[in-house]
Protein backbone atom coordinates (compact mmCIF):
# COMPACT_ATOMS: atom_id res chain seq x y z
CA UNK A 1 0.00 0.00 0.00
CA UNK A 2 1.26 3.29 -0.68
CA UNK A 3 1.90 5.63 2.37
CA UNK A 4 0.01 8.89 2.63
CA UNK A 5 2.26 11.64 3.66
CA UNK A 6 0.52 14.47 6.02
CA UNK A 7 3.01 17.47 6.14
CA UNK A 8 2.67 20.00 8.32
CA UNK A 9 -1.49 19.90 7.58
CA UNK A 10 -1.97 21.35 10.95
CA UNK A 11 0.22 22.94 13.48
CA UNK A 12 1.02 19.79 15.81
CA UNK A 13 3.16 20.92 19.00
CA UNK A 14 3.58 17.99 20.30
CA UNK A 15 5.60 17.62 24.10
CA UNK A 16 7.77 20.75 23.71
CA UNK A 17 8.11 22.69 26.59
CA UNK A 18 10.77 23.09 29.56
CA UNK A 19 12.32 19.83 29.93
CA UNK A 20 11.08 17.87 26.56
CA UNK A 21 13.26 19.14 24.13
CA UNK A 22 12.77 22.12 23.81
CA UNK A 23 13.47 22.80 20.22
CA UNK A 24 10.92 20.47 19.18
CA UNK A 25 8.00 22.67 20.23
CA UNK A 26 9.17 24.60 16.92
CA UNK A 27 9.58 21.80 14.88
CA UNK A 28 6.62 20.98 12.26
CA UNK A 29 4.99 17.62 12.49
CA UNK A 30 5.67 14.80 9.98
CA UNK A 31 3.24 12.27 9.86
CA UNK A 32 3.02 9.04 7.42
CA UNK A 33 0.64 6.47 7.59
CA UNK A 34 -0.77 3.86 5.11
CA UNK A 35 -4.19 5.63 5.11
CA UNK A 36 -5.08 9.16 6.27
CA UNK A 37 -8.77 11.09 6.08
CA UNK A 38 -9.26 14.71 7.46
CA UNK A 39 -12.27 16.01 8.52
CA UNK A 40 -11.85 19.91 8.52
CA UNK A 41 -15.39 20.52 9.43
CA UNK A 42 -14.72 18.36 12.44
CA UNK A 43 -11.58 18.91 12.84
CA UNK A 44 -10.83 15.21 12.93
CA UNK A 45 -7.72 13.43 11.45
CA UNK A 46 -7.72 9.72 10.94
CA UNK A 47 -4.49 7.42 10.26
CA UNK A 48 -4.14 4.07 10.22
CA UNK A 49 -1.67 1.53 9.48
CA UNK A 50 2.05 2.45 10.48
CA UNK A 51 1.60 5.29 12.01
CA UNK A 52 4.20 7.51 12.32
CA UNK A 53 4.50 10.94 13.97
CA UNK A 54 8.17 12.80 14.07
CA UNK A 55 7.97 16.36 15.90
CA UNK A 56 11.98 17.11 16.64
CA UNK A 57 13.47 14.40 18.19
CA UNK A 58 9.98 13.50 19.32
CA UNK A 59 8.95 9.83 17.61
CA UNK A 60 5.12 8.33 17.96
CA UNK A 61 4.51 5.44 16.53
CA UNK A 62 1.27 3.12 16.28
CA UNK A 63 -0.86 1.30 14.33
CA UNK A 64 -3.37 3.97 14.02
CA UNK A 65 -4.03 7.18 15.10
CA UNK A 66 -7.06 9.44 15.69
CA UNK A 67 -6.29 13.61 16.47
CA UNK A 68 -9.07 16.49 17.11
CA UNK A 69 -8.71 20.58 17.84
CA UNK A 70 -10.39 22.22 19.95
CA UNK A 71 -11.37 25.67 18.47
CA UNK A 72 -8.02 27.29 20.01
CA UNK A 73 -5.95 24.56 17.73
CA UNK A 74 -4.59 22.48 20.68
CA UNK A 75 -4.70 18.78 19.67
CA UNK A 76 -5.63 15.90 21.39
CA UNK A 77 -4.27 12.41 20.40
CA UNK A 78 -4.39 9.21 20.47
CA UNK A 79 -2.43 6.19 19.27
CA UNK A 80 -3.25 2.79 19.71
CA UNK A 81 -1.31 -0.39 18.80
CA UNK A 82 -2.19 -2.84 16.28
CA UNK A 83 -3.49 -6.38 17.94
CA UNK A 84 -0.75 -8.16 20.24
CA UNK A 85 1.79 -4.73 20.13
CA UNK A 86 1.79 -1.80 21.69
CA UNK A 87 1.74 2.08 20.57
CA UNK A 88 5.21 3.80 21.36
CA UNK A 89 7.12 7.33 22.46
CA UNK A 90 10.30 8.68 22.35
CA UNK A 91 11.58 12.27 22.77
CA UNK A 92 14.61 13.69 23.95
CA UNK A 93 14.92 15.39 27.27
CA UNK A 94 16.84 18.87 28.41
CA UNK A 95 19.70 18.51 30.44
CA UNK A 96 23.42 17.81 30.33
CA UNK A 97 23.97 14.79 28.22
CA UNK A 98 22.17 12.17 26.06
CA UNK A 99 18.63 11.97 28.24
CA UNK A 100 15.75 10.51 26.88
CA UNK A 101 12.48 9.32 27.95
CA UNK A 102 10.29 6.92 26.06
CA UNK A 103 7.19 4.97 26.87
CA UNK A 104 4.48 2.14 25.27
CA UNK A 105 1.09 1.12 25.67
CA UNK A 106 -1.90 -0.79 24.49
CA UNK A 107 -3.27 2.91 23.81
CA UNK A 108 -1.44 6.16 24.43
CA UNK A 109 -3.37 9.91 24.69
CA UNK A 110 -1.92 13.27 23.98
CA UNK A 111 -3.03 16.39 25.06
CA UNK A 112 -0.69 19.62 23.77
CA UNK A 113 -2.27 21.63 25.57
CA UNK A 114 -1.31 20.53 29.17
CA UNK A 115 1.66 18.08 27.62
CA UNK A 116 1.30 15.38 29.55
CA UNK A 117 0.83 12.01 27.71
CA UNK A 118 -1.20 8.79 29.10
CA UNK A 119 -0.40 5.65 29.19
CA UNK A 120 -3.47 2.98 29.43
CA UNK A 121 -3.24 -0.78 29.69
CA UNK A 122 -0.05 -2.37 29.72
CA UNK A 123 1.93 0.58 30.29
CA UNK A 124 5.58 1.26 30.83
CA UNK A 125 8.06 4.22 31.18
CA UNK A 126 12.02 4.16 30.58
CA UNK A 127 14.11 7.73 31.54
CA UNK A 128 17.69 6.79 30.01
CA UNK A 129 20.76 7.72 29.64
CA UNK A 130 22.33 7.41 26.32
CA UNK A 131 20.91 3.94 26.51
CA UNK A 132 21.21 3.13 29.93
CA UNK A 133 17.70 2.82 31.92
CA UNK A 134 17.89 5.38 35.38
CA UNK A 135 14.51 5.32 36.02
CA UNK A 136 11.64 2.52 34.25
CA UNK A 137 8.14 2.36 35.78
CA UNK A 138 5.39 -0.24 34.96
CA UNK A 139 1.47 -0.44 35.55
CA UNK A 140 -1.55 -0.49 34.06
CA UNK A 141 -1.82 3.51 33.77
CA UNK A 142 1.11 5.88 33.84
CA UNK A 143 0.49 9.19 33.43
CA UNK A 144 3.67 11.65 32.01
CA UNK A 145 3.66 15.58 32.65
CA UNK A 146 6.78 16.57 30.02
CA UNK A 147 6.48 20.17 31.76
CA UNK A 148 7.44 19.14 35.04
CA UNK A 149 9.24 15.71 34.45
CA UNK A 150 6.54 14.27 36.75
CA UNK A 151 4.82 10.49 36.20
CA UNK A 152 2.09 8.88 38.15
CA UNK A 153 1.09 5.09 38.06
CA UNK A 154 -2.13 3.76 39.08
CA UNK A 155 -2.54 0.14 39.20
CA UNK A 156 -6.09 0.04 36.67
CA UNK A 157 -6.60 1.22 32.94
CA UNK A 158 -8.85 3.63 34.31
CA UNK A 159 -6.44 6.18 35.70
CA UNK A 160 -6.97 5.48 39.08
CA UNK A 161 -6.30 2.95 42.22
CA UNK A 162 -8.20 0.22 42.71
CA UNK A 163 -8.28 -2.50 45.86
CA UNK A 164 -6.80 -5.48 44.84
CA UNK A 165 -6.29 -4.67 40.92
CA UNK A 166 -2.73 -5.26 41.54
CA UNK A 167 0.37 -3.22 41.81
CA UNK A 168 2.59 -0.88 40.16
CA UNK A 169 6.58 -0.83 39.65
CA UNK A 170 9.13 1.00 39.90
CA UNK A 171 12.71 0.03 39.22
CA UNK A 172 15.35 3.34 39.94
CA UNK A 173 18.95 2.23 38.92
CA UNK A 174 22.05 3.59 41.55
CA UNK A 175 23.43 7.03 40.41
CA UNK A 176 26.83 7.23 39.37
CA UNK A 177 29.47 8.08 42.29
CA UNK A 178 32.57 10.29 41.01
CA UNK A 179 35.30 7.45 40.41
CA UNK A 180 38.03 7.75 43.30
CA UNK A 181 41.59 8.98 42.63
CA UNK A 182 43.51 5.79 41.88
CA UNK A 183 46.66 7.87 41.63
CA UNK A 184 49.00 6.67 44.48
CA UNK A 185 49.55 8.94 47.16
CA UNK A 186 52.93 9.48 47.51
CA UNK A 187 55.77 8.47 49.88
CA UNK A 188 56.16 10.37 53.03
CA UNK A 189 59.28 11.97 53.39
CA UNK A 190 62.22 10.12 55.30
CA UNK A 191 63.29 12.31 58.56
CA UNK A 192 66.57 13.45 58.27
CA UNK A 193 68.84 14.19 61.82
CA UNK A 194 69.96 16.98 60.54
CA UNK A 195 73.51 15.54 61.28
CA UNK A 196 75.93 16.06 58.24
């Protein structure tokens, strides 16, 4: 099948604020999917098969895709994955060196307006480091706030906690310690009497 090719149709910003990468939130939105129908009236977009949204070093990917405006132009999307996979993110991070964050579910919503993307069913969270996990977070609903580096987990698809539908985890890897001066110290000085 041929892939359509939505560029820059609509004015996406998609997770670009203080510590997403910042530089993304000026980046135009490249989507391609095997099928695409907009709706202006509605302001409804529908993709489906290999979907594939690229904002900056921001990467959503699905097997189809469904985004509405509101009448001030914010977008709201969401991604779900095809049967037996899951619907992915990726995106850079501010900061001194190579930080990313990236995250999967059965269905993933984002709202540009408030920039925080949900995770429902099945629903997992990696911060790395180059690619080194620091911080990875599972559950049935994680909820990420790019603004504020902030993520909740609940332990049901619904976005909340519920008695006895299980747990949520959290793995958080040891932070570097500076390496310790292997250089040897070196040899006191031998006393001298003073005596010639």
């Amino acid at each position: 099948m041929k892939k359509v090719l939505l560029l820059s149709l609509f004015s996406l910003a998609v997770m670009g604020t203080a510590h997403a990468e910042k530089a993304d939130s000026e980046k135009e939105a490249v989507i391609t999917a095997q099928r695409g129908q907009v709706d202006d009236i509605k302001q409804i977009r529908t993709l489906t098969g290999d979907v594939v949204l690229v904002k900056g070093t921001l990467t959503m990917k699905a097997g189809r895709a469904l985004i509405t405006e509101d009448p001030q132009g914010y977008q709201f999307i969401t991604f779900w994955g095809d049967p037996g996979k899951l619907a992915t993110f990726r995106q850079k991070r501010d900061g001194e060196g190579d930080l990313w964050v990236e995250g999967e579910a059965e269905r993933v919503e984002y709202n540009n307006k408030t920039e925080v993307v949900k995770l429902f069913s099945k629903a997992k969270l990696t911060r790395l480091q180059g690619t080194k996990p620091t911080d990875v977070a599972n559950g049935a609903f994680i909820s990420y706030d790019s603004r504020n580096e902030l993520f909740n987990m609940e332990n049901s698809d619904s976005g909340t906690s519920s008695p006895g539908a299980g747990s949520v985890r959290m793995v958080i890897q040891p932070k570097n310690k500076p390496a310790a001066d292997k250089t040897p110290a070196a040899p006191a000085p031998v006393p001298t009497s003073g005596k010639k």
